[in-house]
C-alpha atoms as a PDB file:
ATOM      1  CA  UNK A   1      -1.248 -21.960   8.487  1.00  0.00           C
ATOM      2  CA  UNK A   2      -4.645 -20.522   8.584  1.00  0.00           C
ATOM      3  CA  UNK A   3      -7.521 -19.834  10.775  1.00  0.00           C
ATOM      4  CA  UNK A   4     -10.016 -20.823   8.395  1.00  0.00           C
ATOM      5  CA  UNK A   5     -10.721 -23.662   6.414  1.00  0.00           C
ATOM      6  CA  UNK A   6     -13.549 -24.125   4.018  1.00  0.00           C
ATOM      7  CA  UNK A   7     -15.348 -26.308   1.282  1.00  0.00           C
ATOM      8  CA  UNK A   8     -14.958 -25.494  -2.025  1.00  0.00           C
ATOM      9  CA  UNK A   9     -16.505 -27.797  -4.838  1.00  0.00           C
ATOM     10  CA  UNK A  10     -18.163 -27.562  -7.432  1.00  0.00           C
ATOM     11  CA  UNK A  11     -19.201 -30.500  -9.616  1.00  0.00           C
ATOM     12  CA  UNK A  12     -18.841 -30.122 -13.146  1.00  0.00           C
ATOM     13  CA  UNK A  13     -21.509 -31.578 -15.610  1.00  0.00           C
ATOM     14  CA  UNK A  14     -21.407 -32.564 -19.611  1.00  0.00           C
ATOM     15  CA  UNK A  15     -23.475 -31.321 -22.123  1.00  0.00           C
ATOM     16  CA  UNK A  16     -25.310 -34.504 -23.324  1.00  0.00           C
ATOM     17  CA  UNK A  17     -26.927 -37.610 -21.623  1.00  0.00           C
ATOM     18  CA  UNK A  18     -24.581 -40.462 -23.281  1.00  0.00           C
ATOM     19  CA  UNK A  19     -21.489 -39.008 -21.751  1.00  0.00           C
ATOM     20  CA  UNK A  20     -23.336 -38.727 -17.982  1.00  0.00           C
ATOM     21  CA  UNK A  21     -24.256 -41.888 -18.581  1.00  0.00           C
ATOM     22  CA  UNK A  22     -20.536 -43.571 -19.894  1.00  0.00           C
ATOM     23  CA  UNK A  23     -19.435 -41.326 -16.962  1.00  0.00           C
ATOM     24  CA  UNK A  24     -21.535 -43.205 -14.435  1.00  0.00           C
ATOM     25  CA  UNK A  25     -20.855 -46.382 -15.675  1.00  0.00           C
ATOM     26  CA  UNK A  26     -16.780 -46.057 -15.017  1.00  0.00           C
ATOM     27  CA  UNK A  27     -17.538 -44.754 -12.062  1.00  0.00           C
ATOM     28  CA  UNK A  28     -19.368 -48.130 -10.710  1.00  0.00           C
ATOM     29  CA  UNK A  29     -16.906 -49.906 -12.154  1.00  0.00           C
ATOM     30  CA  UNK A  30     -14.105 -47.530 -10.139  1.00  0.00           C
ATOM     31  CA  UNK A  31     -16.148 -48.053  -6.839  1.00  0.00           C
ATOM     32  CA  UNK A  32     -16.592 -51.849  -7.379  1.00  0.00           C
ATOM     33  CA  UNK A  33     -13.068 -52.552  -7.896  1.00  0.00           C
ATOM     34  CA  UNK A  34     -12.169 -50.536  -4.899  1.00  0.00           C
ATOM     35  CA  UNK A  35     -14.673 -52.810  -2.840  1.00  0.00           C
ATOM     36  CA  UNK A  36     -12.251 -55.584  -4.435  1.00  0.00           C
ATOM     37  CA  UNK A  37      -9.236 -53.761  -2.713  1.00  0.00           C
ATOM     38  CA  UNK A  38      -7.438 -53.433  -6.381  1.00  0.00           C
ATOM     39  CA  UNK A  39      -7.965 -49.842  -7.198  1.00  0.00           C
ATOM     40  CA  UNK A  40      -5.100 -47.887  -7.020  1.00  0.00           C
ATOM     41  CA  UNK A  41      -5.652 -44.212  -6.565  1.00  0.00           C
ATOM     42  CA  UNK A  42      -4.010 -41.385  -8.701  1.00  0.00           C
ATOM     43  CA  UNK A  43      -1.515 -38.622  -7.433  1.00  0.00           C
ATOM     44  CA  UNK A  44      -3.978 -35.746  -7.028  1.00  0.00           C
ATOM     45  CA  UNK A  45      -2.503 -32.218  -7.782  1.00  0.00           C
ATOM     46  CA  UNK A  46      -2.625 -28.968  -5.258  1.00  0.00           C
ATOM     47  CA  UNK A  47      -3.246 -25.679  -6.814  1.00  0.00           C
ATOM     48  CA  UNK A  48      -2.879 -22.716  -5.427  1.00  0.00           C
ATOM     49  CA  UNK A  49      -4.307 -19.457  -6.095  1.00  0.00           C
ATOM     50  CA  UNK A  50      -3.220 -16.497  -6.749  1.00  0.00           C
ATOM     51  CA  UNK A  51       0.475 -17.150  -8.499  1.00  0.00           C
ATOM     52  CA  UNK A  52       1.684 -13.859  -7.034  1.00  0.00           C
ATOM     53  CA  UNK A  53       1.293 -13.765  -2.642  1.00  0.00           C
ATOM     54  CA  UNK A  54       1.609 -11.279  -0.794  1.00  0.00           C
ATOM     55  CA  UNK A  55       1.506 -10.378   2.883  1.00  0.00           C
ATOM     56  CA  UNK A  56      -2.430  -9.660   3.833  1.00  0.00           C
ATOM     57  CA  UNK A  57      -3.449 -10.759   0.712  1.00  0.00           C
ATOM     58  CA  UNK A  58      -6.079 -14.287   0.079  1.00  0.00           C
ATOM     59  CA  UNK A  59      -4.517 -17.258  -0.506  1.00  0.00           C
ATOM     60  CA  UNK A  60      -6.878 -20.620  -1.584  1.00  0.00           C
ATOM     61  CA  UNK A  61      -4.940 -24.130  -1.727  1.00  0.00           C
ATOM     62  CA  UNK A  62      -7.220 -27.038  -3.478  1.00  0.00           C
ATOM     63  CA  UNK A  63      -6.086 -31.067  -3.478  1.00  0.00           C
ATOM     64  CA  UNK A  64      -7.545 -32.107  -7.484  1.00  0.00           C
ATOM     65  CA  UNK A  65      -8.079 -35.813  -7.259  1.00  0.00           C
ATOM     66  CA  UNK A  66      -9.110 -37.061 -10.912  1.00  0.00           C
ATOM     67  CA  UNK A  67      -9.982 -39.917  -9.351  1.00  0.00           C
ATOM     68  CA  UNK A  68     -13.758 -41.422  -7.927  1.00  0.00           C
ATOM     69  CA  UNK A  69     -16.398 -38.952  -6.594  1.00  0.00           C
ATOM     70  CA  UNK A  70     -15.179 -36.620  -4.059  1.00  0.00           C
ATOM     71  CA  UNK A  71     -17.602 -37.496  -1.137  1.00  0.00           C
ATOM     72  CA  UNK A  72     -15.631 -40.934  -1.324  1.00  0.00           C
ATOM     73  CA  UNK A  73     -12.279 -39.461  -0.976  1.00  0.00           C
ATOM     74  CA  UNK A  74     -10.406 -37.832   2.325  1.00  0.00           C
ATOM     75  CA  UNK A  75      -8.140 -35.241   2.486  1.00  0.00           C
ATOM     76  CA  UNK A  76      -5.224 -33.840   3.750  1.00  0.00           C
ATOM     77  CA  UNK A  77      -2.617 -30.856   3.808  1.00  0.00           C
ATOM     78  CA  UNK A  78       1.233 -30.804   4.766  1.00  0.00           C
ATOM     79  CA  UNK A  79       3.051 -27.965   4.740  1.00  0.00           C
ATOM     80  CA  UNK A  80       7.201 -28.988   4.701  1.00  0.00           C
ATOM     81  CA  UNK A  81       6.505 -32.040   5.505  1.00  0.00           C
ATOM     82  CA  UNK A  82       4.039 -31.724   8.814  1.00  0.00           C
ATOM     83  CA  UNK A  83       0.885 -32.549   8.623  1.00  0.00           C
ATOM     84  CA  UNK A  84      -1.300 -29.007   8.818  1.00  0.00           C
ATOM     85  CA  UNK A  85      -4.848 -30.362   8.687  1.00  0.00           C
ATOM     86  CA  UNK A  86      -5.579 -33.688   8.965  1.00  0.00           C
ATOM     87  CA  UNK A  87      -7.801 -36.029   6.361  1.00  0.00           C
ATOM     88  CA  UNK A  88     -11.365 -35.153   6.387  1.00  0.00           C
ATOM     89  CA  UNK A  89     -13.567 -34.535   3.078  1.00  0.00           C
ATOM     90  CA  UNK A  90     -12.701 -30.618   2.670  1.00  0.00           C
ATOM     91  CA  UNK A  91      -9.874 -30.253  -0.352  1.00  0.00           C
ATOM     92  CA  UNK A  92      -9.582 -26.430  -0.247  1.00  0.00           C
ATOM     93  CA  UNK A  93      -7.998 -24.623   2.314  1.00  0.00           C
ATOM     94  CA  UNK A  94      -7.517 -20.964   2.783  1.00  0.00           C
ATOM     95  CA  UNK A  95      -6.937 -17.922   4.730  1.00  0.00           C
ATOM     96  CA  UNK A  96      -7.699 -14.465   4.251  1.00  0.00           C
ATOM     97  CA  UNK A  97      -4.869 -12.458   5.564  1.00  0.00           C
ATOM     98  CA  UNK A  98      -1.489 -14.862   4.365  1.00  0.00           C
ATOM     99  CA  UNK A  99       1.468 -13.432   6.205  1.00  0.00           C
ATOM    100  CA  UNK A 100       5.353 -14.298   5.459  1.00  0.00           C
ATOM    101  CA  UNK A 101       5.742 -16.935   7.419  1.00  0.00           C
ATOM    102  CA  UNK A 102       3.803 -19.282   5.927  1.00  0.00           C
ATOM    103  CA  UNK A 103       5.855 -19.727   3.117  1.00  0.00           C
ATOM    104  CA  UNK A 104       7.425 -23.214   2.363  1.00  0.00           C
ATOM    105  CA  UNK A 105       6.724 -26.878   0.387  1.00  0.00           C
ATOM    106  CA  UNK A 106       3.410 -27.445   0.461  1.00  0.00           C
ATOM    107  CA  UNK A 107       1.679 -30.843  -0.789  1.00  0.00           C
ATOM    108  CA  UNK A 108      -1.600 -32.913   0.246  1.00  0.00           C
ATOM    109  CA  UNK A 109      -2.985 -36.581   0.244  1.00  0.00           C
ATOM    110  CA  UNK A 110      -5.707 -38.203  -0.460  1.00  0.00           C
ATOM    111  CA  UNK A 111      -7.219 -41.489   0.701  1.00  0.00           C
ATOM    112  CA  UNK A 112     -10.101 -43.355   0.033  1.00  0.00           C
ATOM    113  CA  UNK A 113     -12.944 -43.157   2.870  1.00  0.00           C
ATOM    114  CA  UNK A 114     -13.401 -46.972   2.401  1.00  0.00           C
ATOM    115  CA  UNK A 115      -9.733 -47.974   3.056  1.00  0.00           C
ATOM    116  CA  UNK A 116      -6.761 -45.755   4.605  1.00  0.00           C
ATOM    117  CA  UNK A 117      -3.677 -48.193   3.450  1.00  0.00           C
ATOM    118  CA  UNK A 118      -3.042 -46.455   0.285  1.00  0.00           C
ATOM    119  CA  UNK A 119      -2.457 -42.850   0.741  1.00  0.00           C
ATOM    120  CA  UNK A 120      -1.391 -40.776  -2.562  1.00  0.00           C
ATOM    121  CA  UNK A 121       0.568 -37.308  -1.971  1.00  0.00           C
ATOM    122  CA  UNK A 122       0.264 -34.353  -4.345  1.00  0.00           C
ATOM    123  CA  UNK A 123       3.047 -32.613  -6.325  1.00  0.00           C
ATOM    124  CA  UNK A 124       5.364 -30.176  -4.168  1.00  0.00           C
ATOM    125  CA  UNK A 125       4.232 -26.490  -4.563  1.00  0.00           C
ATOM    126  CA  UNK A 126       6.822 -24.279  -3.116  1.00  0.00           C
ATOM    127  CA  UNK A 127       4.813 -21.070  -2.372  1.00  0.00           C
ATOM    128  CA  UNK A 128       6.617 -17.633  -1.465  1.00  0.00           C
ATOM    129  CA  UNK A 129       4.645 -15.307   0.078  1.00  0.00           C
ATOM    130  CA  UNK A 130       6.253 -11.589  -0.494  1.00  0.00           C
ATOM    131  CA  UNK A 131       6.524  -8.824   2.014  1.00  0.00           C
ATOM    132  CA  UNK A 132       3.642  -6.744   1.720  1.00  0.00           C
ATOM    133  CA  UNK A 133       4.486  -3.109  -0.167  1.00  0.00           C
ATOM    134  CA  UNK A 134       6.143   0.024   1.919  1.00  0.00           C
ATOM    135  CA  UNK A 135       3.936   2.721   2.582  1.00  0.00           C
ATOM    136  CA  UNK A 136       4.173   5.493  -0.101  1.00  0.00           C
ATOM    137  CA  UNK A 137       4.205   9.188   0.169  1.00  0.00           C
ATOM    138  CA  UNK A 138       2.289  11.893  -1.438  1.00  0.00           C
ATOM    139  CA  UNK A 139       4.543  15.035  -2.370  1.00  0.00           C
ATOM    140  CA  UNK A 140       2.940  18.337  -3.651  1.00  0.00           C
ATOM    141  CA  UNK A 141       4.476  20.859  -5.905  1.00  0.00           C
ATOM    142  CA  UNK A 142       5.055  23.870  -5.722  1.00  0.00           C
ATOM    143  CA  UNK A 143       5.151  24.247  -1.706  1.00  0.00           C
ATOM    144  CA  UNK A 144       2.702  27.239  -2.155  1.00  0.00           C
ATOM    145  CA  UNK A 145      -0.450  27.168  -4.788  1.00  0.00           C
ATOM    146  CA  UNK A 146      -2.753  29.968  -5.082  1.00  0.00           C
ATOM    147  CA  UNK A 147      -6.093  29.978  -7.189  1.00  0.00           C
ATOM    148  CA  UNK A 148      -5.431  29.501 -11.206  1.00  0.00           C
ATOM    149  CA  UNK A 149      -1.972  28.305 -10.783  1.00  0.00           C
ATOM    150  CA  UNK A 150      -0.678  24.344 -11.661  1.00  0.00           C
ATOM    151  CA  UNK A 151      -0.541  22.142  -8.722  1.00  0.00           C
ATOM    152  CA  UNK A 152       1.027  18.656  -9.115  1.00  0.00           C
ATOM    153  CA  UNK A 153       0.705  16.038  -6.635  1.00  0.00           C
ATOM    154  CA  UNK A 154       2.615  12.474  -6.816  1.00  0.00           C
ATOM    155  CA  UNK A 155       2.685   9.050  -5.018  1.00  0.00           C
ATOM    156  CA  UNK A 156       5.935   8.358  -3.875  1.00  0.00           C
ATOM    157  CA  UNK A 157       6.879   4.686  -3.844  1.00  0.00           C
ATOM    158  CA  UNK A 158       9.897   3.234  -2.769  1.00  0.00           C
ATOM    159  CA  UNK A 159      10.273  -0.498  -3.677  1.00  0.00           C
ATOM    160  CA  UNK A 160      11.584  -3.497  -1.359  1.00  0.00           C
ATOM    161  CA  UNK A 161      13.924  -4.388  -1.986  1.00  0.00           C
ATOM    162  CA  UNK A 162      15.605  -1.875  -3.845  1.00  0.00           C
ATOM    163  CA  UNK A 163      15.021  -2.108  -7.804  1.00  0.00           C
ATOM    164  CA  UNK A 164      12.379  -4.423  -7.619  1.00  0.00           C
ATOM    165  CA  UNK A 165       9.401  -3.139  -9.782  1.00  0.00           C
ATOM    166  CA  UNK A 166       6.544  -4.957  -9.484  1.00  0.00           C
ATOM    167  CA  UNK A 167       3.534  -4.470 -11.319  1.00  0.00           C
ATOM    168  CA  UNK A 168       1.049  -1.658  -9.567  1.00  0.00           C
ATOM    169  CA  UNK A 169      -1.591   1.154  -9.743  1.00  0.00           C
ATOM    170  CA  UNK A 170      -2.149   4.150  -7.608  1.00  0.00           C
ATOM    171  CA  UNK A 171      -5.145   6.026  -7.010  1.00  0.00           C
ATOM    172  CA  UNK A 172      -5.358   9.906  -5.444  1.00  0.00           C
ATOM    173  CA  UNK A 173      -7.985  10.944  -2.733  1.00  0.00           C
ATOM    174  CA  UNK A 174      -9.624  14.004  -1.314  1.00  0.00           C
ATOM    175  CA  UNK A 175     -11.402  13.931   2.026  1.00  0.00           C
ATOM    176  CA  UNK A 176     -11.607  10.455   2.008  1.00  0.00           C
ATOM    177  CA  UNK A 177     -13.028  10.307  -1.415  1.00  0.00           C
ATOM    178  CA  UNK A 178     -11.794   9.280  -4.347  1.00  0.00           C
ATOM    179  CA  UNK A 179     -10.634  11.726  -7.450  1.00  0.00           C
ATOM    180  CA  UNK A 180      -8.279   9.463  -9.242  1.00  0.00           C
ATOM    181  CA  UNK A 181      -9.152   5.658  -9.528  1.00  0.00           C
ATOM    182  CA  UNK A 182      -6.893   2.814  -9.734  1.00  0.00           C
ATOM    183  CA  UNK A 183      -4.096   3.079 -12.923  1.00  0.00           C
ATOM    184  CA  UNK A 184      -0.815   2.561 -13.553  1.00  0.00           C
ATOM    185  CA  UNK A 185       0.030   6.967 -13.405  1.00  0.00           C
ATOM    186  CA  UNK A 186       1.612   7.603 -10.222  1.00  0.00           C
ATOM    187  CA  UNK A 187       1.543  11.704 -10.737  1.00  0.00           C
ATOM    188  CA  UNK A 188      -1.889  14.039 -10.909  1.00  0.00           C
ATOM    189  CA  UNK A 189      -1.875  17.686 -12.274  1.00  0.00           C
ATOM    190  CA  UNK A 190      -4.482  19.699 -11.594  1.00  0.00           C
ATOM    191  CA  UNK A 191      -4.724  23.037 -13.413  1.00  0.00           C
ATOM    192  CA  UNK A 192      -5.982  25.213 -12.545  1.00  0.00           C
ATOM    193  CA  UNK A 193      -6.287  24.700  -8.752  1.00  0.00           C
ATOM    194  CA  UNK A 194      -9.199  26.589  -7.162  1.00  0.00           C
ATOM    195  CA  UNK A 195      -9.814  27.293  -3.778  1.00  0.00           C
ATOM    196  CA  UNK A 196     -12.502  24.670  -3.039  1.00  0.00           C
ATOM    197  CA  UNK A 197      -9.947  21.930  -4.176  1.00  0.00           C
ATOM    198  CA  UNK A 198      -8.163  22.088  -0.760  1.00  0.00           C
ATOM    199  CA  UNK A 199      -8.183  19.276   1.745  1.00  0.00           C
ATOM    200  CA  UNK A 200      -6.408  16.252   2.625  1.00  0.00           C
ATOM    201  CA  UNK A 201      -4.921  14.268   0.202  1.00  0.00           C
ATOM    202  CA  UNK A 202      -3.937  11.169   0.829  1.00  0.00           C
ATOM    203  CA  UNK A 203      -2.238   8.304  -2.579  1.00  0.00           C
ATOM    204  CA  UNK A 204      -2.700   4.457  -2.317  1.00  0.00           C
ATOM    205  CA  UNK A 205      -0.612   1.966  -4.340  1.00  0.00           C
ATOM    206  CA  UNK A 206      -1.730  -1.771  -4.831  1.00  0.00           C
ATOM    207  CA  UNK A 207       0.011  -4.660  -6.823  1.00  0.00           C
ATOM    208  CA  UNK A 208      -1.548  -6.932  -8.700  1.00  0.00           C
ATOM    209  CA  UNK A 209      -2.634  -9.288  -6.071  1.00  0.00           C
ATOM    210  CA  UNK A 210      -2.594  -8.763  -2.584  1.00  0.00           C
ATOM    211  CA  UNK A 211      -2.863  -5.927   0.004  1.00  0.00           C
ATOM    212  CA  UNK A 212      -1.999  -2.428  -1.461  1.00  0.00           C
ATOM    213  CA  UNK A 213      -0.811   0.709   1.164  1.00  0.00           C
ATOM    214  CA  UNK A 214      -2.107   4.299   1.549  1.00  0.00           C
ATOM    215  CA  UNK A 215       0.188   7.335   2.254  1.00  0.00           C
ATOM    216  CA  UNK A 216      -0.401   9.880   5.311  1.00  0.00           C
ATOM    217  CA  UNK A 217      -2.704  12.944   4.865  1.00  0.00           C
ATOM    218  CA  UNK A 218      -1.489  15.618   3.528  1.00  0.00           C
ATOM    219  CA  UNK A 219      -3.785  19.092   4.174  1.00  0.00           C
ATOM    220  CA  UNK A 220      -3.004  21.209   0.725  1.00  0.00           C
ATOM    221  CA  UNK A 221      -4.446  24.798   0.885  1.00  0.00           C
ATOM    222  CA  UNK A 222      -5.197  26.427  -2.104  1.00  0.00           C
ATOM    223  CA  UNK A 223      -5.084  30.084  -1.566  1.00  0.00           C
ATOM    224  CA  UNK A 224      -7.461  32.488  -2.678  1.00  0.00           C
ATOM    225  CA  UNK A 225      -5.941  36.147  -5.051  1.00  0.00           C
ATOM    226  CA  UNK A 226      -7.084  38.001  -2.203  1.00  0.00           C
ATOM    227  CA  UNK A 227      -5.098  36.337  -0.467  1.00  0.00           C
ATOM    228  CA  UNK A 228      -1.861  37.030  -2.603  1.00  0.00           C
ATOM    229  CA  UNK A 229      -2.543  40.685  -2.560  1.00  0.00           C
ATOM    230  CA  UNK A 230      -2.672  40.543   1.236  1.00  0.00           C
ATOM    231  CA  UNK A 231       0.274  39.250   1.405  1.00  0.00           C
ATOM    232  CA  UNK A 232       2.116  41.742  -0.765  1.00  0.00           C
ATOM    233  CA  UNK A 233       0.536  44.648   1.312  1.00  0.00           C
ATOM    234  CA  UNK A 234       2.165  42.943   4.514  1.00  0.00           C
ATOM    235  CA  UNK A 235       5.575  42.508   3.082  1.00  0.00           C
ATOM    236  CA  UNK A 236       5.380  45.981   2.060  1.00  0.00           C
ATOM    237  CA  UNK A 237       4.451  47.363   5.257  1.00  0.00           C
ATOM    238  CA  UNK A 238       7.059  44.921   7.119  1.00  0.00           C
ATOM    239  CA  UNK A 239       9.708  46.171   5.144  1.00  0.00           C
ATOM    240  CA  UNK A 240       8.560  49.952   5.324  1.00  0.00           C
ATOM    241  CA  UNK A 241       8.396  49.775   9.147  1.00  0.00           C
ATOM    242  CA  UNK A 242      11.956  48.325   9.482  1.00  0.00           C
ATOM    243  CA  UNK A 243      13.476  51.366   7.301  1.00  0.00           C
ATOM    244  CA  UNK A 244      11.137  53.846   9.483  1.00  0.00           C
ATOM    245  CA  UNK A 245      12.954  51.710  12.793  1.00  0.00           C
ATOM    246  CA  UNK A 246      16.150  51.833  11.134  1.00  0.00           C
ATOM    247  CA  UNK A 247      16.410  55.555  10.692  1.00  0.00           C
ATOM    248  CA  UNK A 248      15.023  55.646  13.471  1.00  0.00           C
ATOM    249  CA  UNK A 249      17.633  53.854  15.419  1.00  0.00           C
ATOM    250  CA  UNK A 250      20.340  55.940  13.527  1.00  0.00           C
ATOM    251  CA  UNK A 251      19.442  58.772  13.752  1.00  0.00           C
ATOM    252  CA  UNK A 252      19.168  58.121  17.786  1.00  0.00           C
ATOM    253  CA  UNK A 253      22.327  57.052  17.744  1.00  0.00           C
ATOM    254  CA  UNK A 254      23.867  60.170  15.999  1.00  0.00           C
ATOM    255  CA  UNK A 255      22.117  63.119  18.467  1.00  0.00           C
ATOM    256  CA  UNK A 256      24.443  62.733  21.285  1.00  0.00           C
ATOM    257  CA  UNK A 257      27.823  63.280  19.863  1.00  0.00           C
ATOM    258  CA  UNK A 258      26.504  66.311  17.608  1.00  0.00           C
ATOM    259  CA  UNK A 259      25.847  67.571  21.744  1.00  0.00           C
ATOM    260  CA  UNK A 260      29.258  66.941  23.537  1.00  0.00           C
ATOM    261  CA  UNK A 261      31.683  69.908  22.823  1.00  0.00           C
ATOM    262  CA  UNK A 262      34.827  69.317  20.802  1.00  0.00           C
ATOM    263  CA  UNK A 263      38.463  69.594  22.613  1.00  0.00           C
ATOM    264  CA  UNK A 264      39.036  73.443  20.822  1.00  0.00           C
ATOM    265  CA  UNK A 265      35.643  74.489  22.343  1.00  0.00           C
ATOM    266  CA  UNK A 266      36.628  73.544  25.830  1.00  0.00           C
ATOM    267  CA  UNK A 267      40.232  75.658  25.815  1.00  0.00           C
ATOM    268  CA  UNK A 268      38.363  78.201  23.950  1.00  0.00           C
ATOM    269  CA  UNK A 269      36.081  78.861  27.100  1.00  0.00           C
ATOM    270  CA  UNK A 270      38.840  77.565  29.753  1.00  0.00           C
ATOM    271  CA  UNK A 271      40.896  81.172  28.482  1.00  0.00           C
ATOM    272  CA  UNK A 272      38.120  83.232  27.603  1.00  0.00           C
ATOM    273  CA  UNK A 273      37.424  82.553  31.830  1.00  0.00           C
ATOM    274  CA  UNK A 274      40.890  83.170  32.815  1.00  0.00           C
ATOM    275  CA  UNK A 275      41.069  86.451  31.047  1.00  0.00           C
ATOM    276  CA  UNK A 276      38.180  87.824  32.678  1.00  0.00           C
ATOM    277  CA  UNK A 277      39.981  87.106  35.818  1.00  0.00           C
END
């Protein structure tokens, strides 16, 4: 299941020096009936943190024995029903990047170090590890900003599988650097833009636990006025020059038949030549 496997305990003291002391006196009295052979160990409980997996995400899995000192206990996990790490003192396990496939009955057993005839298994925890959250997309309205006009930018998320809505925050960034932190509104407005505001954007979305996803760049120029008034002069002179080509064109098209001589113009000089003959 995991790559890693650590040690995590921490033992937990009282406030006053009677209860250490009624503490340590069942606990002799736990080991010394265990030298006897008639102790009979407790079920121990696995927990598992978080309660929500996903894919990438940190997963911990700790066997709780309420039983004698843990440095006189072994351990063990099993994960549907084969044996994933076999007893040694460590009672938490974990891995740092879960994926899907390790999801499934878990449970784990303890023994006493002393003896290994009596071996006490854990509570099933069925753990589902969730697929890790779709890549979003940023989308940018309108297609074209210019300087002092509203921009809105939103993170596009579509859910998996379809209508699931699980809970999550999104955060916008520039360049690499962060504008919007982490919250629960998925759509920015900025207003109003200026030309030093354009760059890359790029949204992330995260769930509550687990790996969250960030969208592709997107570069969003924000055009200067001047730039707006340049391109209203070149529109103008695009359309100007096609009328000038236009008339142009017709008028090219119109010169030679104004030239060729009608039918009554061509008898008129065929008799005007016979005559003279």
């Amino acid at each position: 299941m995991t790559d890693s496997v650590g040690f995590l305990y921490q033992s937990e003291t009282t406030g006053e020096s009677s209860d250490k002391e009624t503490a340590d006196l069942e606990t002799g009295r736990e080991m010394s009936a265990m030298a006897r052979g008639d102790e009979h160990l407790p079920n121990p409980e696995l927990r598992v943190s978080p309660d929500l997996i996903t894919e990438g995400s940190h997963i911990s899995l700790t066997c709780h024995s309420h039983s004698l000192p843990k440095d006189t206990l072994e351990f063990a996990l099993y994960w549907n029903g084969f044996i994933l790490f076999t007893f040694s003192k460590d009672n938490t396990w974990h891995t740092d990047s879960v994926k899907k496939e390790y999801s499934g009955n878990y449970t784990c057993g303890v023994k006493s170090s002393a003896s290994s005839k009596e071996i006490k298994l854990s509570n099933t925890v069925n753990i589902q590890i969730k697929e890790r959250i779709p890549r979003p997309e940023i989308r940018v309205s309108p297609d074209e900003i210019t300087e002092g006009s509203d921009m809105s930018i939103s993170c596009h998320y579509n859910p998996t599988p379809p209508g699931e809505s699980p809970w999550l925050q999104f955060a916008l960034y520039r360049d690499g650097t962060i504008m919007e932190g982490f919250s629960s509104a998925s759509e920015w407005h900025i207003s109003p833009a200026r030309a030093e505001q354009s760059g890359y954007y790029t949204c992330a979305v995260r769930p509550q636990y687990g790996e969250g996803q960030r969208s592709a760049a997107v570069y969003i120029p924000i055009h200067s006025r001047n730039y707006t008034v340049q391109n209203a002069v070149r529109l103008t002179a695009s359309a100007f020059i096609f009328l000038l080509a236009s008339c142009l064109l017709f008028h090219h098209l119109k010169s030679p038949r104004q030239m060729e001589p009608t039918s009554g113009e061509t008898n008129d000089k065929l008799s005007f030549q016979l005559s003279a003959l």
